[in-house]
N, C-alpha and C. Protein backbone atom coordinates (compact mmCIF):
# COMPACT_ATOMS: atom_id res chain seq x y z
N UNK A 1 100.34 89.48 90.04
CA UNK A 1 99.97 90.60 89.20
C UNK A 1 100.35 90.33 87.74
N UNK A 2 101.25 89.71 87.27
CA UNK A 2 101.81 89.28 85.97
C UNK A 2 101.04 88.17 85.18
N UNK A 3 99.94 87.72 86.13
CA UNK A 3 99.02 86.60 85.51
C UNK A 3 98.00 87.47 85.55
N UNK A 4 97.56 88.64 85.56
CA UNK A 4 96.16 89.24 85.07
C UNK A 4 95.99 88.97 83.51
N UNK A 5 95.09 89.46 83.20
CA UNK A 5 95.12 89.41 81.81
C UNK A 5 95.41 90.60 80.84
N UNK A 6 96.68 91.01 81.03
CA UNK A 6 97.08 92.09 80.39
C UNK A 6 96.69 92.29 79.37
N UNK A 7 96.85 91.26 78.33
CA UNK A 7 96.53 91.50 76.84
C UNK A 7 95.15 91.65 76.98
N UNK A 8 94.37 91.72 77.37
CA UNK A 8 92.72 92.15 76.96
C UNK A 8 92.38 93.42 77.85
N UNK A 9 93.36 93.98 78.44
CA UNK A 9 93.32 95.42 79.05
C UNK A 9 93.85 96.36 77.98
N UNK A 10 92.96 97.72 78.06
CA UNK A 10 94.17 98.68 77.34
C UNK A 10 94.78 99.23 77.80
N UNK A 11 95.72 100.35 77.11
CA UNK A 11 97.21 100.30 76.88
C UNK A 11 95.91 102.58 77.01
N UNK A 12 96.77 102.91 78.32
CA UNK A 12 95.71 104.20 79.12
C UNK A 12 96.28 105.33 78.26
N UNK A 13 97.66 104.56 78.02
CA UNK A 13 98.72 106.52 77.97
C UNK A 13 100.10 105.31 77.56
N UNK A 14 100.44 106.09 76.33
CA UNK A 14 101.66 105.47 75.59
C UNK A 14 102.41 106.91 75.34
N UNK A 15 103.78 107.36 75.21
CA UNK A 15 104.73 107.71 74.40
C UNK A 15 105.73 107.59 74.14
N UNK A 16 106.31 107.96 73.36
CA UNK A 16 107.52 107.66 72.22
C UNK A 16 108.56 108.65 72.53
N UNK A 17 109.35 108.26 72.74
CA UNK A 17 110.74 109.27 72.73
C UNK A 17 111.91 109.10 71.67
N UNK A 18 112.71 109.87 71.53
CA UNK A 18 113.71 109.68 70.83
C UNK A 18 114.31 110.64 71.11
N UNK A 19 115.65 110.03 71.93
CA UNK A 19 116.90 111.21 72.64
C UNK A 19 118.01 110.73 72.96
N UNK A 20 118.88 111.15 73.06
CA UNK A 20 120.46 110.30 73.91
C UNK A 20 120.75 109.39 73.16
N UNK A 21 120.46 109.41 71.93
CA UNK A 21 120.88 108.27 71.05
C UNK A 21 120.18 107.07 71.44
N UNK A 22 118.82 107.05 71.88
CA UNK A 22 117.98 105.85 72.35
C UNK A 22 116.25 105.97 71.65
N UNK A 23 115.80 104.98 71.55
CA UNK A 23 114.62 105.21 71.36
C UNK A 23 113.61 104.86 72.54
N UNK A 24 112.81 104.93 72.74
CA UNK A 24 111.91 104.75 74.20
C UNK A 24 110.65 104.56 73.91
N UNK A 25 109.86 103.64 74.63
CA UNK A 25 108.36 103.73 74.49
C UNK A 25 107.83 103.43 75.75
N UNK A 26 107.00 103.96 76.17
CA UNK A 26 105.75 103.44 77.44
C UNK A 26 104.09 103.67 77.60
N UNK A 27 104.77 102.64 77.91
CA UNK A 27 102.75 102.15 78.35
C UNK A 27 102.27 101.95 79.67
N UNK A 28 101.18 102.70 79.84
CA UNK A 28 100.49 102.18 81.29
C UNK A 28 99.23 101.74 80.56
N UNK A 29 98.85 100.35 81.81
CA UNK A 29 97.31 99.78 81.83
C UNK A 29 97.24 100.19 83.27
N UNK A 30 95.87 99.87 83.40
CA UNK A 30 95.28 99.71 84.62
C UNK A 30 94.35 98.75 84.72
N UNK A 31 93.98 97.78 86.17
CA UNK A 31 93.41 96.96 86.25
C UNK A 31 92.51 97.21 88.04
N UNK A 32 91.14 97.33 87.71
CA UNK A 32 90.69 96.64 89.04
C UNK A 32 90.98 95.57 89.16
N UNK A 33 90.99 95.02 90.61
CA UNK A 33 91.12 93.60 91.12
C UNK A 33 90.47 93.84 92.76
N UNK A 34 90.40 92.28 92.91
CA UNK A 34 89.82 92.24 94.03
C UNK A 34 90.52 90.74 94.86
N UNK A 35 90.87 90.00 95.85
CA UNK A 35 91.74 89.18 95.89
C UNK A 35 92.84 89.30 95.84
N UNK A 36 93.57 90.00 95.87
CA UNK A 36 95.25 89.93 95.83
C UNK A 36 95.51 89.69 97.23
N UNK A 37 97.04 89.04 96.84
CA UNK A 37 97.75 89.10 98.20
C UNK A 37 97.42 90.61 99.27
N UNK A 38 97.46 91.30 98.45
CA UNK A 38 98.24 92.92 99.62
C UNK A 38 96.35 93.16 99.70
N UNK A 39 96.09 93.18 101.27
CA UNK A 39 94.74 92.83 101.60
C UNK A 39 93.60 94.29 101.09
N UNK A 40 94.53 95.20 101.10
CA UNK A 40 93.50 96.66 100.40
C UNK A 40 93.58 97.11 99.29
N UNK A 41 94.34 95.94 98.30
CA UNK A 41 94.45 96.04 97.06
C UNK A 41 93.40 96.41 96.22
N UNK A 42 93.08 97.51 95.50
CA UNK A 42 91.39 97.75 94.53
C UNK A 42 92.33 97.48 92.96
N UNK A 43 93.30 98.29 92.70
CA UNK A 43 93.67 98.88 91.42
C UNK A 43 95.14 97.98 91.39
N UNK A 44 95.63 97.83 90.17
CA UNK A 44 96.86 97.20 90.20
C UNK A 44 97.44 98.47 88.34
N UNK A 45 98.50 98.67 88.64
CA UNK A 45 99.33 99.37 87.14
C UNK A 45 100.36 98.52 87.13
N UNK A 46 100.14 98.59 85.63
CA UNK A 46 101.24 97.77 84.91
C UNK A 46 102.25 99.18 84.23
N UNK A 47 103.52 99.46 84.24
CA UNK A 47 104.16 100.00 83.54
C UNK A 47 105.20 99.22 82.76
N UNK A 48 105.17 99.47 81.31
CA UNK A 48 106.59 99.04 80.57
C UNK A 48 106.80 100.10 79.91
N UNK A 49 108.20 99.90 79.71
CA UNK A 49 108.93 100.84 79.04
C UNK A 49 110.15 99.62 78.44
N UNK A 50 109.72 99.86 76.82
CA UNK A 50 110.52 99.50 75.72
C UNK A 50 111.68 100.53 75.57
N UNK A 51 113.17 99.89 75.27
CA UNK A 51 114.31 101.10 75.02
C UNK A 51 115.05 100.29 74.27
N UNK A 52 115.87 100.89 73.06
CA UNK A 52 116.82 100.65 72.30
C UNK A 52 117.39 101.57 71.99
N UNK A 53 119.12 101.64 71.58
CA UNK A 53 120.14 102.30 70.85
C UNK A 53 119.19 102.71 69.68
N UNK A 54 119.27 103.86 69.31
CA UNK A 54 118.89 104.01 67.67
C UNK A 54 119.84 103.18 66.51
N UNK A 55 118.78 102.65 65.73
CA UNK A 55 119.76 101.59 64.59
C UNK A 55 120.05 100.29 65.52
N UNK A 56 119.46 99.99 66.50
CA UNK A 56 119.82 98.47 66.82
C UNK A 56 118.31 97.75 66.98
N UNK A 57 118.54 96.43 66.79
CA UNK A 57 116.97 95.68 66.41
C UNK A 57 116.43 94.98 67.94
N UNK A 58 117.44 94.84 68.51
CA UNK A 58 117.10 94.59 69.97
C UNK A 58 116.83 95.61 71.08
N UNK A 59 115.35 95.00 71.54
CA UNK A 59 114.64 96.01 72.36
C UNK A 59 114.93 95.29 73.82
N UNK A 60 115.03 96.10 74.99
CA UNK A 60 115.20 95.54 76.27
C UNK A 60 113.88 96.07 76.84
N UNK A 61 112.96 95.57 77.70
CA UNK A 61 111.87 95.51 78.25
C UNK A 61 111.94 95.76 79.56
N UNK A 62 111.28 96.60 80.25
CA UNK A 62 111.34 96.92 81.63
C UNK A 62 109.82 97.11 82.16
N UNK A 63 108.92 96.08 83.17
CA UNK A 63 107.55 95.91 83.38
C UNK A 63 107.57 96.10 85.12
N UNK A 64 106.71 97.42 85.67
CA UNK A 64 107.04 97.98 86.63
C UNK A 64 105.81 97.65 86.97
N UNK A 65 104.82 97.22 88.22
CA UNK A 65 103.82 97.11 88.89
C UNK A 65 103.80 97.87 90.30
N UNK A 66 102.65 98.28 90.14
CA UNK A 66 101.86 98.92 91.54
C UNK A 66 100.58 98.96 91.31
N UNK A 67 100.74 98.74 93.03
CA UNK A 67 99.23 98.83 93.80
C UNK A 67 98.62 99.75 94.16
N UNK A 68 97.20 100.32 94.13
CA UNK A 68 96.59 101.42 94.83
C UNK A 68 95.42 100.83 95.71
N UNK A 69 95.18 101.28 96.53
CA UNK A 69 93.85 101.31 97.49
C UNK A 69 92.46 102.20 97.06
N UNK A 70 92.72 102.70 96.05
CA UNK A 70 91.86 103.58 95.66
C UNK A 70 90.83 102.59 94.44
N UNK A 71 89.30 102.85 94.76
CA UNK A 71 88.86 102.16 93.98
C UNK A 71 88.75 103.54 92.50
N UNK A 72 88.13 102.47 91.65
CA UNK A 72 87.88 103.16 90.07
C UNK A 72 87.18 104.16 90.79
N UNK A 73 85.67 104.35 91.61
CA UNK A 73 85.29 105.47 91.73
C UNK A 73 85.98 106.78 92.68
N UNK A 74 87.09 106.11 93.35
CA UNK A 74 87.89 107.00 94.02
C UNK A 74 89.07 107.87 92.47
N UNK A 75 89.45 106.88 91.97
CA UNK A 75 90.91 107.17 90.92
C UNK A 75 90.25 106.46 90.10
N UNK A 76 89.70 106.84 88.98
CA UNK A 76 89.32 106.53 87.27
C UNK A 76 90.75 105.89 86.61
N UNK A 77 91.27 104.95 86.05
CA UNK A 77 91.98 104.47 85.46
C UNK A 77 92.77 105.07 84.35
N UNK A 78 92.34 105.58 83.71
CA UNK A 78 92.79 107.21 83.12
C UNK A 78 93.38 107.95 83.81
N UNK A 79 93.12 108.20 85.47
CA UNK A 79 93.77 109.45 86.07
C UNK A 79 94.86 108.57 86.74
N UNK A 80 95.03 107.46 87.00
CA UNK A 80 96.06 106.62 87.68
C UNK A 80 97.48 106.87 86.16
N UNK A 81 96.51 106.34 85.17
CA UNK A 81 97.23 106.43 84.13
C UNK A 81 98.67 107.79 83.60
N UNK A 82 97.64 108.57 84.03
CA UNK A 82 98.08 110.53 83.71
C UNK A 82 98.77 110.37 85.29
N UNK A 83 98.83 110.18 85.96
CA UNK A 83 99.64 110.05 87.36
C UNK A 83 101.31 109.14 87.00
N UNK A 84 100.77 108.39 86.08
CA UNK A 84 101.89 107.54 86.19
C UNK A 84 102.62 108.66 84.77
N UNK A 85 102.17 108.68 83.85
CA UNK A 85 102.84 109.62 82.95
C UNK A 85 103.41 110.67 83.32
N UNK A 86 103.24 111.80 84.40
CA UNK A 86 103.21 112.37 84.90
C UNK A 86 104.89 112.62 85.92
N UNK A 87 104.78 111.17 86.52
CA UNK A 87 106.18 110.70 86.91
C UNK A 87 107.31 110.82 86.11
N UNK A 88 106.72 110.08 84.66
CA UNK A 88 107.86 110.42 83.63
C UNK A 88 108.32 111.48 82.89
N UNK A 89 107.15 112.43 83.10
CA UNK A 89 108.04 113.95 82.95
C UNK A 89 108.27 114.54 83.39
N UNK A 90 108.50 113.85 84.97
CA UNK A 90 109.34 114.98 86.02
C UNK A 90 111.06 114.12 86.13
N UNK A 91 110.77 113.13 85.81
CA UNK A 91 112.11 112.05 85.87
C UNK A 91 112.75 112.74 84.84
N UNK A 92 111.94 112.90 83.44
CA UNK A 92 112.78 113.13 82.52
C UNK A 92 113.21 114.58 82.31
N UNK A 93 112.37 115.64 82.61
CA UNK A 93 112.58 116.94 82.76
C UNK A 93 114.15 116.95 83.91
N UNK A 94 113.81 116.67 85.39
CA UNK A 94 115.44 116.65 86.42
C UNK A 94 116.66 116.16 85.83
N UNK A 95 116.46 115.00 84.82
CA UNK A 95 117.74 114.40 84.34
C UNK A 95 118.05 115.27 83.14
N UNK A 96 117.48 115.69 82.33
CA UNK A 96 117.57 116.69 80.88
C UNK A 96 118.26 118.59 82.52
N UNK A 97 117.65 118.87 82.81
CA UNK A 97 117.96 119.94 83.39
C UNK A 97 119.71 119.62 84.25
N UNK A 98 119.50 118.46 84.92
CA UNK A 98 121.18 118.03 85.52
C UNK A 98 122.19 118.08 84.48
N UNK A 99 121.58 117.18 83.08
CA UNK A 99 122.74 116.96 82.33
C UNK A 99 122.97 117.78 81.62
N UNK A 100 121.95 118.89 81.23
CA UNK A 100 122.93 120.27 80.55
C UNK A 100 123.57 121.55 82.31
N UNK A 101 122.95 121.29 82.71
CA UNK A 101 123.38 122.20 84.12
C UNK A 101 125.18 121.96 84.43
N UNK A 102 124.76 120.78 84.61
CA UNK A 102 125.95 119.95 85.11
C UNK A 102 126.61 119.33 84.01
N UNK A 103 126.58 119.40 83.27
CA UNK A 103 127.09 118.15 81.96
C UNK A 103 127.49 117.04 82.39
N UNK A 104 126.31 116.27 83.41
CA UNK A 104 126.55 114.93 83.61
C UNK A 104 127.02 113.88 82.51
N UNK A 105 126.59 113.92 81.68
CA UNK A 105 126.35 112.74 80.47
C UNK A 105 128.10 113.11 79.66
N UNK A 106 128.81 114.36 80.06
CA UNK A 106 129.96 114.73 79.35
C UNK A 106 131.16 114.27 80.48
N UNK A 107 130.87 113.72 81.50
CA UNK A 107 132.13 113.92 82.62
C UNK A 107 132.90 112.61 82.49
N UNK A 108 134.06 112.73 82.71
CA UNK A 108 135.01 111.75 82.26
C UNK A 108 135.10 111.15 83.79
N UNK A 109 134.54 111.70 84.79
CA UNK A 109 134.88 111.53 85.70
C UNK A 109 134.43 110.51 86.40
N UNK A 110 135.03 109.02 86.27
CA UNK A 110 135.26 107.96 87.41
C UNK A 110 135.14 107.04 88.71
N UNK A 111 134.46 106.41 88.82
CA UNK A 111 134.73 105.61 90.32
C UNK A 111 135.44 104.66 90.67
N UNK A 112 136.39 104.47 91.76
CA UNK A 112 136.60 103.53 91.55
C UNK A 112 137.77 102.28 90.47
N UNK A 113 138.06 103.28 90.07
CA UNK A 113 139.27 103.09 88.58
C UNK A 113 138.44 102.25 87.93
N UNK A 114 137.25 101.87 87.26
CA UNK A 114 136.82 101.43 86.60
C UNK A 114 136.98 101.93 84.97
N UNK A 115 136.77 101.00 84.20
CA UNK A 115 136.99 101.80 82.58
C UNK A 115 135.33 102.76 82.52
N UNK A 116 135.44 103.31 81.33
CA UNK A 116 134.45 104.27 80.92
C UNK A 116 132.84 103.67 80.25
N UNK A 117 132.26 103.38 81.06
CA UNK A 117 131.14 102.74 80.33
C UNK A 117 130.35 103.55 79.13
């Protein structure tokens, strides 16, 4: 899946964050295919998500793949796209709702006697 030709696909659904003292970006493509290993393979998604500290010049890269069985005329590439976006504002909505609920992100609290990351 990492040898498609990403760069000549577009880029479905991008956004930008800025929170937690981080900056964030993501992108989904989508790709028909036909031939892959996984034998009912139609659709393949590419997800990355760019993140950095605010004020630091180094970006860390994170490139997530999946497969669907669904062809383009079943799931339009756009709606795979808004599916995958979709994920990320329920991820990010539960963790924003825990950490003021709970003040996860404030707890001093420990595993393990490890120091404080």
């Amino acid at each position: 899946m990492r040898k498609l030709p990403w760069s000549r696909i577009p880029v479905l659904g991008r956004s930008r964050e800025r929170r937690h003292g981080r900056e964030e970006v993501r992108e989904v493509q989508v790709a028909t295919v036909n031939g892959l290993l996984f034998p009912h393979a139609r659709q393949v998604v590419r997800a990355r998500r760019k993140r950095r500290r605010i004020g630091a010049k180094k970006w860390q890269t994170e490139t997530v793949y999946a497969v669907t069985d669904l062809t383009a005329e079943q799931a339009t590439a756009r709606e795979i796209a808004a599916w995958a976006r979709g994920n990320w504002i329920t991820e990010n909505t539960v963790h924003r709702t825990k950490d003021v609920t709970c003040a996860e992100d404030a707890s001093q609290v420990r595993r393990h006697h490890t120091p404080p990351s």
